[in-house]
C-alpha atoms as a PDB file:
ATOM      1  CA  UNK A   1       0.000   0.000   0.000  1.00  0.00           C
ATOM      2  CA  UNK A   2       1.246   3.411  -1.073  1.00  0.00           C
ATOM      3  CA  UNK A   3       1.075   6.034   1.640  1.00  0.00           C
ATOM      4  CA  UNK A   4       0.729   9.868   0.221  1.00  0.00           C
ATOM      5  CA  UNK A   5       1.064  12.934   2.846  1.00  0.00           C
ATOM      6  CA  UNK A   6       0.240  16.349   2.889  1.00  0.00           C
ATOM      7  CA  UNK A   7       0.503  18.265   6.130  1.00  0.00           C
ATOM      8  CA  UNK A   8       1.146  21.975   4.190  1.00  0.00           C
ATOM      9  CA  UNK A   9      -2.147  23.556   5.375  1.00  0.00           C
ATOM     10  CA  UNK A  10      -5.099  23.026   8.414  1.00  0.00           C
ATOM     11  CA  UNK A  11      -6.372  20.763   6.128  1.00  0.00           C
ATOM     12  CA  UNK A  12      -4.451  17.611   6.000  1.00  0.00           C
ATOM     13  CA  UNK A  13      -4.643  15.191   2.941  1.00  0.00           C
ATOM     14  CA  UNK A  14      -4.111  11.470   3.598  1.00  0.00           C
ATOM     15  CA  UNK A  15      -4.172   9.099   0.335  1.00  0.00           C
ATOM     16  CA  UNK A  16      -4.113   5.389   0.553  1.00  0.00           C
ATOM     17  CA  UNK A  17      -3.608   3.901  -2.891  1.00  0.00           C
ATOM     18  CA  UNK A  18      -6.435   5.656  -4.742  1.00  0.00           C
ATOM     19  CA  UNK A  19      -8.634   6.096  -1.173  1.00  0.00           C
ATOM     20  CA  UNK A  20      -7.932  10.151  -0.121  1.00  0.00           C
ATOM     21  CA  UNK A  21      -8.861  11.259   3.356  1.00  0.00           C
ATOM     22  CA  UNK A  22      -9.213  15.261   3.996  1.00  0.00           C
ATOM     23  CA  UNK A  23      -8.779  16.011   7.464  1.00  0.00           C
ATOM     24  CA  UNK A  24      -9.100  19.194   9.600  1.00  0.00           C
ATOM     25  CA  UNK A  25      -6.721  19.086  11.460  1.00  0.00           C
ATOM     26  CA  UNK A  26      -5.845  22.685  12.606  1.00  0.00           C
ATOM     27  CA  UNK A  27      -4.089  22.491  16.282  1.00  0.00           C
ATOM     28  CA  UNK A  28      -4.533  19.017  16.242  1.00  0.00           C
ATOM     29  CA  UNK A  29      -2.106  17.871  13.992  1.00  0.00           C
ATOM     30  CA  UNK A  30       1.043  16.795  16.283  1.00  0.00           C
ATOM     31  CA  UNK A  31      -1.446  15.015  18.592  1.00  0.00           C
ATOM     32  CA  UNK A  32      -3.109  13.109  16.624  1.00  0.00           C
ATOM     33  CA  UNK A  33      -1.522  12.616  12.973  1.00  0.00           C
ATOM     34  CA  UNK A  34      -0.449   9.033  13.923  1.00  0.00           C
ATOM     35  CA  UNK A  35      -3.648   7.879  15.052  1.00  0.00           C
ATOM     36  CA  UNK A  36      -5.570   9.680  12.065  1.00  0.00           C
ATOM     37  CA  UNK A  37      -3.188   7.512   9.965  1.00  0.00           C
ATOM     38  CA  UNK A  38      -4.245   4.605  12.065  1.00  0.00           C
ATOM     39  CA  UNK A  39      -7.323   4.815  11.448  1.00  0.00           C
ATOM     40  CA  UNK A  40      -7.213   5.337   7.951  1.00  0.00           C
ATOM     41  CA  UNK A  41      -5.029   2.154   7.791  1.00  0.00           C
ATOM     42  CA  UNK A  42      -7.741   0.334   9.636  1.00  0.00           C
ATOM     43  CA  UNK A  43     -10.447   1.633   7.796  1.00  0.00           C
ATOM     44  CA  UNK A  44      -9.167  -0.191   4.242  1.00  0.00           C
ATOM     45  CA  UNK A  45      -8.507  -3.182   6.762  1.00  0.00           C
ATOM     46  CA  UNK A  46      -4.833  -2.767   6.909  1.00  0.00           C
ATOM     47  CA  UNK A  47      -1.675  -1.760   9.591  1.00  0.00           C
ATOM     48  CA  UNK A  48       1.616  -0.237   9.060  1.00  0.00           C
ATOM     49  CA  UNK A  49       3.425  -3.389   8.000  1.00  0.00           C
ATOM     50  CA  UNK A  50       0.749  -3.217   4.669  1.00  0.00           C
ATOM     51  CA  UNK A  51       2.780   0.025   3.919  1.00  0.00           C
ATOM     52  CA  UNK A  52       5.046  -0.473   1.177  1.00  0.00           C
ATOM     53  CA  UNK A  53       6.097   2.719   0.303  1.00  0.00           C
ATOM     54  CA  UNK A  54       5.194   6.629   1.432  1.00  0.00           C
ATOM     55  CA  UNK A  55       5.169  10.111  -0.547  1.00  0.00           C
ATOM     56  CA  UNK A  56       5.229  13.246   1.372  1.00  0.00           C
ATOM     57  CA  UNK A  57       4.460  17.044   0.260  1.00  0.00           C
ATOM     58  CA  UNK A  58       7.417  18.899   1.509  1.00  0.00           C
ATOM     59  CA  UNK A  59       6.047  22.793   0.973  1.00  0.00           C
ATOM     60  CA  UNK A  60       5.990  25.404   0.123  1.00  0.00           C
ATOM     61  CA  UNK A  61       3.216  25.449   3.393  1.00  0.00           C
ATOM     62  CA  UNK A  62       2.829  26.097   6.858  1.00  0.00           C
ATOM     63  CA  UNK A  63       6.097  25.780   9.026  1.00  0.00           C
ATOM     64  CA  UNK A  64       4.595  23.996  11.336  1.00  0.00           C
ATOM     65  CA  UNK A  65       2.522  21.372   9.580  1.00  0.00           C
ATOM     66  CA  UNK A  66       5.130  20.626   7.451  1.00  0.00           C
ATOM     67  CA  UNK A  67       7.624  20.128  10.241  1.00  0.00           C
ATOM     68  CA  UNK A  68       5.020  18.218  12.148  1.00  0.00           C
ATOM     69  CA  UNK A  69       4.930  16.020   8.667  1.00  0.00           C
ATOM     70  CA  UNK A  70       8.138  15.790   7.912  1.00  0.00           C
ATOM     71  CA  UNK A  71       9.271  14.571  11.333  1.00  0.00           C
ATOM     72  CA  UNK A  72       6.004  11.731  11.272  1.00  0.00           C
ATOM     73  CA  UNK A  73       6.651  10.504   7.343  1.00  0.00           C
ATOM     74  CA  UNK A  74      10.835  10.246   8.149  1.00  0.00           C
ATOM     75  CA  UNK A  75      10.452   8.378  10.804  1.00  0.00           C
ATOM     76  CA  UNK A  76       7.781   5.691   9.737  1.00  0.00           C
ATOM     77  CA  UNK A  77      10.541   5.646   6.434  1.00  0.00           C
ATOM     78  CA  UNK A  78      12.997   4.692   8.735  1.00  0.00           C
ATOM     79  CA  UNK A  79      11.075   2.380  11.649  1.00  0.00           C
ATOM     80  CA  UNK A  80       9.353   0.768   8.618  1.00  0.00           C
ATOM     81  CA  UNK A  81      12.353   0.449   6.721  1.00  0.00           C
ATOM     82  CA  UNK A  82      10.400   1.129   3.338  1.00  0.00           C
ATOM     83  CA  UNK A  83      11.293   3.789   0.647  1.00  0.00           C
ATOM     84  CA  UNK A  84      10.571   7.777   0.945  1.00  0.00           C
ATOM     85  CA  UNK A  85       9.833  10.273  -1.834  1.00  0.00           C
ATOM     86  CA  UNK A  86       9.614  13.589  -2.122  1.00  0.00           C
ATOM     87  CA  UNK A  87       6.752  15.743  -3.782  1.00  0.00           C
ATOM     88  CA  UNK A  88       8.874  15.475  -7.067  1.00  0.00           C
ATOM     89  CA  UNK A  89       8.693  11.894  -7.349  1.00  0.00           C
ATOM     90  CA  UNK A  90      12.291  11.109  -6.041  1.00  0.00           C
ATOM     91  CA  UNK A  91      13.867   8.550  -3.862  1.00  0.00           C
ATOM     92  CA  UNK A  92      15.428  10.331  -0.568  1.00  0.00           C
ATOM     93  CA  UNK A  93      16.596   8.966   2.817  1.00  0.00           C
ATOM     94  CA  UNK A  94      14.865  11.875   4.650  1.00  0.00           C
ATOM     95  CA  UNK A  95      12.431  14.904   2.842  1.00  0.00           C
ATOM     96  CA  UNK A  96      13.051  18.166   4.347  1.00  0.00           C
ATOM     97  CA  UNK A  97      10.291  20.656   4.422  1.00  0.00           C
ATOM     98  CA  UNK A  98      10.132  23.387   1.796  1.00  0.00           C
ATOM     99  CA  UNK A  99       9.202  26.618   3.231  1.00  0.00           C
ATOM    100  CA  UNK A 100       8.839  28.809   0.036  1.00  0.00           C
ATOM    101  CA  UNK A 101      10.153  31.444   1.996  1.00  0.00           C
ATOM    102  CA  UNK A 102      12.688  31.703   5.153  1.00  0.00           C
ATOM    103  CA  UNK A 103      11.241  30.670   8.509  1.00  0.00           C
ATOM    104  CA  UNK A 104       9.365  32.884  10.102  1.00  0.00           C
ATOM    105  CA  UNK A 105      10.833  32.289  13.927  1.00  0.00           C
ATOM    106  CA  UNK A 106      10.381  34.837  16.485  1.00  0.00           C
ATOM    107  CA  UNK A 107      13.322  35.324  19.125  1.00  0.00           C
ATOM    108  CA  UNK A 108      13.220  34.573  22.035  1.00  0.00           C
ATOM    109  CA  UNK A 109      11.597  36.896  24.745  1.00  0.00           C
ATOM    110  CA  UNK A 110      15.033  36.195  27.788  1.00  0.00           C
END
């Protein structure tokens, strides 16, 4: 099964083969992004071993949601020990997020 990923926006896009789930995820999204996947898995009666490979949208997109992303689809890669690509169709080890733009990171207040 062929695991697609999109966590540029609030609204997160899950696709399973040719199944795509459109979540809301807003604020949400670091808490429960595993077991939305979960349950997605379940829902077409499968787990994570049934993945066989995943694609991830790296940006341009929210900083956040793309780190949050990012950090999730690298390490199911690498626990799973199946092949990544990036939004361009390639093979990598590990997709980095694409900001579009430098990050927007306030300093700190001390």
């Amino acid at each position: 099964m062929k695991l697609y990923l999109d966590t540029s926006t609030a609204q997160t896009v899950l696709r399973l083969d040719d199944k795509e789930y459109l979540w809301d995820s807003g604020r949400t999204l670091a808490r429960d992004l595993l077991k939305y996947i979960h349950d997605c898995l379940a829902e077409q009666g499968a787990d994570w071993t049934d993945l066989m490979e995943l694609h991830f949208f790296a940006g341009p997109g929210s900083f956040t949601g793309l780190r949050i992303g990012a950090t999730v689809i690298n390490t199911l890669a690498d626990q799973l020990k199946i092949p990544l690509y990036n939004q361009r169709g390639e093979k990598v080890e590990l997709v980095m997020p694409e900001y579009g733009r430098p990050a927007n990171i306030t300093p700190p207040r001390k």
